[in-house]
N, C-alpha and C. Protein backbone atom coordinates (compact mmCIF):
# COMPACT_ATOMS: atom_id res chain seq x y z
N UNK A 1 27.91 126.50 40.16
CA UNK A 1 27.95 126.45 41.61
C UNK A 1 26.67 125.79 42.08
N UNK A 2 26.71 124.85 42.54
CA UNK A 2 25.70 123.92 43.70
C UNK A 2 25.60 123.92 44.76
N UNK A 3 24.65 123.86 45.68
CA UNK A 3 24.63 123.62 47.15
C UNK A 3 23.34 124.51 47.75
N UNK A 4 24.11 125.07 48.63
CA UNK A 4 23.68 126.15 49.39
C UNK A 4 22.98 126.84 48.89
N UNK A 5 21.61 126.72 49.16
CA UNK A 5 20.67 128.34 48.24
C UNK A 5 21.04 129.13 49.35
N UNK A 6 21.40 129.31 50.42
CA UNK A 6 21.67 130.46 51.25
C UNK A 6 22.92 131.41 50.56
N UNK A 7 23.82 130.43 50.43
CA UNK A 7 25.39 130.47 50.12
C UNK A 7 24.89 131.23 48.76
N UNK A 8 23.92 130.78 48.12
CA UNK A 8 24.22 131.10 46.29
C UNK A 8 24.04 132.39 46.34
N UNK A 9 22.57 132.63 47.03
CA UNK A 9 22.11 133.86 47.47
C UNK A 9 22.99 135.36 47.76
N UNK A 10 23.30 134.88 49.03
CA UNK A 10 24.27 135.79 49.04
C UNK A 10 25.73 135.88 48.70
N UNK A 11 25.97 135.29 47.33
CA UNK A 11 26.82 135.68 46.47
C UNK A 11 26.56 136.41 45.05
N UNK A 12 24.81 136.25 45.12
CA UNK A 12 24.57 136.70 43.74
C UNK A 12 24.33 138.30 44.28
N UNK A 13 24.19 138.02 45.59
CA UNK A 13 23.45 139.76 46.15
C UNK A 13 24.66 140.69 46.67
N UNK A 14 25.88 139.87 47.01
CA UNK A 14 27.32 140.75 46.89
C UNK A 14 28.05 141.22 45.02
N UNK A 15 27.37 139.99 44.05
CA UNK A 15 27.72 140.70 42.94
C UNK A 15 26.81 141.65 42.31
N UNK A 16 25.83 141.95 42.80
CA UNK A 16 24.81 142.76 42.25
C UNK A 16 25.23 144.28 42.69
N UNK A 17 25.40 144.14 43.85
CA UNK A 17 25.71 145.22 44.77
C UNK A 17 27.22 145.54 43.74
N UNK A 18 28.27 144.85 43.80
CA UNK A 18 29.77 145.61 43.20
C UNK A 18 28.63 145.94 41.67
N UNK A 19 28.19 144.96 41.41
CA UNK A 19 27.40 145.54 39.65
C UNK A 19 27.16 147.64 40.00
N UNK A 20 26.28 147.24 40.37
CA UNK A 20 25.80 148.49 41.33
C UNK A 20 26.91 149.84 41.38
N UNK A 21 27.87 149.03 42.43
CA UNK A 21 28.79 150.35 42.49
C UNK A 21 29.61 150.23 41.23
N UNK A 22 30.24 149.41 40.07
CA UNK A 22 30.56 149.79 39.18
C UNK A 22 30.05 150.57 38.64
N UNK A 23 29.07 150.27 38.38
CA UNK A 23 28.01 151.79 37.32
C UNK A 23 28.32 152.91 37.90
N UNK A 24 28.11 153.12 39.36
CA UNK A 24 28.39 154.19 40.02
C UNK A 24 29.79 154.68 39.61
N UNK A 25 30.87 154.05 39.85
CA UNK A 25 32.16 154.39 39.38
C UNK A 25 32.23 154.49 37.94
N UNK A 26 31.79 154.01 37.14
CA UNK A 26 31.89 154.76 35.52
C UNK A 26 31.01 156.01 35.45
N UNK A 27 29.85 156.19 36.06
CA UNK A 27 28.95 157.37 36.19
C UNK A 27 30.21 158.67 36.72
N UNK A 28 30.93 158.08 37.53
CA UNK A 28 31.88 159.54 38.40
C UNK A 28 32.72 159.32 37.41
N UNK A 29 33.68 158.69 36.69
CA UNK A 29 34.18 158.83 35.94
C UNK A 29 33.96 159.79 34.72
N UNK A 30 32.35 159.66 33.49
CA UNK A 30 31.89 160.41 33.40
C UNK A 30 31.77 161.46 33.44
N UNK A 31 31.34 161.82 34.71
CA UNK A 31 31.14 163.38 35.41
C UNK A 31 31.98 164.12 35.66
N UNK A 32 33.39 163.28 35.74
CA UNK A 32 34.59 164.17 36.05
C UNK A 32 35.00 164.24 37.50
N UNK A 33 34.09 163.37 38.08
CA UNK A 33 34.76 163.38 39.59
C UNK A 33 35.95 163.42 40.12
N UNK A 34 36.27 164.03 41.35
CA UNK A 34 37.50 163.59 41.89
C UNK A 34 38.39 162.78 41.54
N UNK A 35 39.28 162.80 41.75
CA UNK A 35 40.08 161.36 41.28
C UNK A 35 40.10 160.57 43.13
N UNK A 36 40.01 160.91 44.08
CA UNK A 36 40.14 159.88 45.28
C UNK A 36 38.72 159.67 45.34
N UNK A 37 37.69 160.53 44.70
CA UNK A 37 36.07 159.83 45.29
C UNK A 37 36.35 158.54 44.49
N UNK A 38 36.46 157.87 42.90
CA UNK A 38 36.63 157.13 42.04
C UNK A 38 37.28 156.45 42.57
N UNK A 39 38.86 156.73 42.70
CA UNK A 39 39.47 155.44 43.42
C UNK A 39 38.75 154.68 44.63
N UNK A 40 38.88 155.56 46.14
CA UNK A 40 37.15 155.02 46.81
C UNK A 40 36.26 154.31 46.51
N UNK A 41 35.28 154.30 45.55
CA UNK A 41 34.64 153.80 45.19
C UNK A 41 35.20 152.34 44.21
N UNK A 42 36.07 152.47 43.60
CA UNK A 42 36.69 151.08 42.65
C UNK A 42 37.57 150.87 43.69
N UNK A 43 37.94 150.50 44.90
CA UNK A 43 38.16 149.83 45.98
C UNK A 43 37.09 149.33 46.24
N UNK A 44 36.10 149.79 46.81
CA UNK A 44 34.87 149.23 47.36
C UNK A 44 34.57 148.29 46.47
N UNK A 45 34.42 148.42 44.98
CA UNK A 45 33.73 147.19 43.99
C UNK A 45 34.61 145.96 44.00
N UNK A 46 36.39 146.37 44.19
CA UNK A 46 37.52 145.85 44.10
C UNK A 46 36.55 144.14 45.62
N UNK A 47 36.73 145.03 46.48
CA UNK A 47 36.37 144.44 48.05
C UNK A 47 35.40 143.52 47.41
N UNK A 48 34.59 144.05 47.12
CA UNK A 48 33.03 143.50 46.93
C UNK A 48 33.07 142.54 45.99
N UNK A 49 33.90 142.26 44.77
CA UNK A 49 33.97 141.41 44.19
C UNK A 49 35.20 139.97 44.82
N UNK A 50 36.22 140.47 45.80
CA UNK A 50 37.25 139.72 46.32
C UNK A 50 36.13 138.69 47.11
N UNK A 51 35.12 139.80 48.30
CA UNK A 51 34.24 138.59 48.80
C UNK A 51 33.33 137.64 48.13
N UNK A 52 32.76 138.01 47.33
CA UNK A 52 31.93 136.94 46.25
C UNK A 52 32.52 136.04 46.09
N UNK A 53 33.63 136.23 45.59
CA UNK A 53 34.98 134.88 44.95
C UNK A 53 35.07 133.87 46.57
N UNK A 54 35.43 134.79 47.33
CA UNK A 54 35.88 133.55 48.24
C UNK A 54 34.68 133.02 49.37
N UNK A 55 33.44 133.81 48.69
CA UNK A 55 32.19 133.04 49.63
C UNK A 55 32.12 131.40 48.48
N UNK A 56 31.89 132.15 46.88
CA UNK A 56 32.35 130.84 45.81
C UNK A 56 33.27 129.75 46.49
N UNK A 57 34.17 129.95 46.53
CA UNK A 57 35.33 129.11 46.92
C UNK A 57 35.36 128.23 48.60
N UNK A 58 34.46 128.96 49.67
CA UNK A 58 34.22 128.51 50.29
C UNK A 58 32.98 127.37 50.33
N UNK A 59 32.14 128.03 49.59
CA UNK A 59 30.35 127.06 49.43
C UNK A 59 31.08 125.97 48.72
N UNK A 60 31.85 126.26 47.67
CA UNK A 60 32.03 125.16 47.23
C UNK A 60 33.44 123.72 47.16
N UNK A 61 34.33 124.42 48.13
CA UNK A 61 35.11 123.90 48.78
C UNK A 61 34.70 122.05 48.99
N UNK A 62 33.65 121.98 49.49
CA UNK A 62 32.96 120.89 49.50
C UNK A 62 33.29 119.95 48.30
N UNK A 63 32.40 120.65 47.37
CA UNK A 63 32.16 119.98 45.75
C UNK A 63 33.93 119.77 45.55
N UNK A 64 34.56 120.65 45.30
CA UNK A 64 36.01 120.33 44.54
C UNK A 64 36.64 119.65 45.01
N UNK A 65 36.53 118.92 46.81
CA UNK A 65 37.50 117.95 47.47
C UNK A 65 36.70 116.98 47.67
N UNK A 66 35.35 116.55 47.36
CA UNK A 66 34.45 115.63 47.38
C UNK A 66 34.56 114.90 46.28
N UNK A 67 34.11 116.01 44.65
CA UNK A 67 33.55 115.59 43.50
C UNK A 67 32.33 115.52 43.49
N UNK A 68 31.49 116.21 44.62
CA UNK A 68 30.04 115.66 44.66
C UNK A 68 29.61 117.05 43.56
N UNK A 69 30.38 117.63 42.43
CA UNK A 69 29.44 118.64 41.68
C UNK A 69 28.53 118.31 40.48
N UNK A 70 27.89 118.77 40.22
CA UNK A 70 26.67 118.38 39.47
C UNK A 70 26.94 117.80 38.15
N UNK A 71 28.02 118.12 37.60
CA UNK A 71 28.51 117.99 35.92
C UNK A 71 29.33 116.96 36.06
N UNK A 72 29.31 116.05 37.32
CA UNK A 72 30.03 114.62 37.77
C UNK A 72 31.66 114.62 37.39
N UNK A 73 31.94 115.41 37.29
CA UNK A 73 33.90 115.64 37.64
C UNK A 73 33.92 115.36 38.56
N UNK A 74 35.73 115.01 38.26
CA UNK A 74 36.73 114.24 39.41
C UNK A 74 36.81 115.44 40.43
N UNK A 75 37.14 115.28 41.87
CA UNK A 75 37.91 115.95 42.84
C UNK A 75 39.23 116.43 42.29
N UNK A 76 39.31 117.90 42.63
CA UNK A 76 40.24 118.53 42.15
C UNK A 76 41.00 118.44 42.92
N UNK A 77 42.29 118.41 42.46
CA UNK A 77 43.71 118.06 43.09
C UNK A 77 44.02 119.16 44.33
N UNK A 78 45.45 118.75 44.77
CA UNK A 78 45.40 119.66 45.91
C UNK A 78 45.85 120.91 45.11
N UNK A 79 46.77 120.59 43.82
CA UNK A 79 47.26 121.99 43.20
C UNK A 79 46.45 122.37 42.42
N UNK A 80 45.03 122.01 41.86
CA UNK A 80 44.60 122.79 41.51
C UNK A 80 43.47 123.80 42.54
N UNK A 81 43.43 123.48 43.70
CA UNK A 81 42.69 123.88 45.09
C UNK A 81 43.59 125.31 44.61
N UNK A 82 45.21 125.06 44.97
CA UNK A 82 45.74 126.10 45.43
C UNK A 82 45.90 126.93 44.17
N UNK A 83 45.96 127.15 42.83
CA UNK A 83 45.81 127.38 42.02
C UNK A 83 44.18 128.47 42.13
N UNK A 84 43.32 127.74 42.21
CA UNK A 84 42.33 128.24 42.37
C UNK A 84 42.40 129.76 43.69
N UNK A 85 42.49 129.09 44.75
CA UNK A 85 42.91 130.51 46.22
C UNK A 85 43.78 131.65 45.20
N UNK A 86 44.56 130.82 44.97
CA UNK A 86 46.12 132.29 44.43
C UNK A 86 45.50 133.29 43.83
N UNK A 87 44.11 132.61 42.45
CA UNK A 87 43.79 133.10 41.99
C UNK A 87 43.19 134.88 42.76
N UNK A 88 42.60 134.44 43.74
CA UNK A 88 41.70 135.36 44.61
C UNK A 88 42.71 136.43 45.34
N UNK A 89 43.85 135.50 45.49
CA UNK A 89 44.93 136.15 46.33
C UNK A 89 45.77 137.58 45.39
């Protein structure tokens, strides 16, 4: 991923954070927690990792319909664009 140090930023600091609450959710797991605190919580990492992907997919939206990415590849097609979204979807 290229571009945006803003953009990179806060994608590395939304995956740190789900990093974060994963541990947390294997820690309650562990412990024997609840079963809805756990689910709760692996939603939240669920969320937290869905936005990372599509801040990715947005910063770099650019690069894949340009080609302007660093490792000098072609512009990705329109089906592999949508290929890519579904993925997230």
């Amino acid at each position: 991923m290229v571009g945006d140090e803003d953009a990179i930023a806060a994608v590395l600091n939304r995956l740190r954070r789900a990093q974060g609450q994963l541990a947390g959710v294997i820690s309650m797991i562990e412990q024997g927690r609840d079963c809805k605190d756990v689910v709760t919580q692996l939603a939240a990492v669920s969320r937290a990792l869905d936005k990372a992907g599509f801040k990715i997919v947005a910063t770099g939206l650019r690069e894949c319909l340009t080609g302007e990415a660093a490792d000098g590849q072609e512009p990705m097609s329109e089906a592999e664009l949508e290929k890519l979204f579904l993925a997230l979807a």
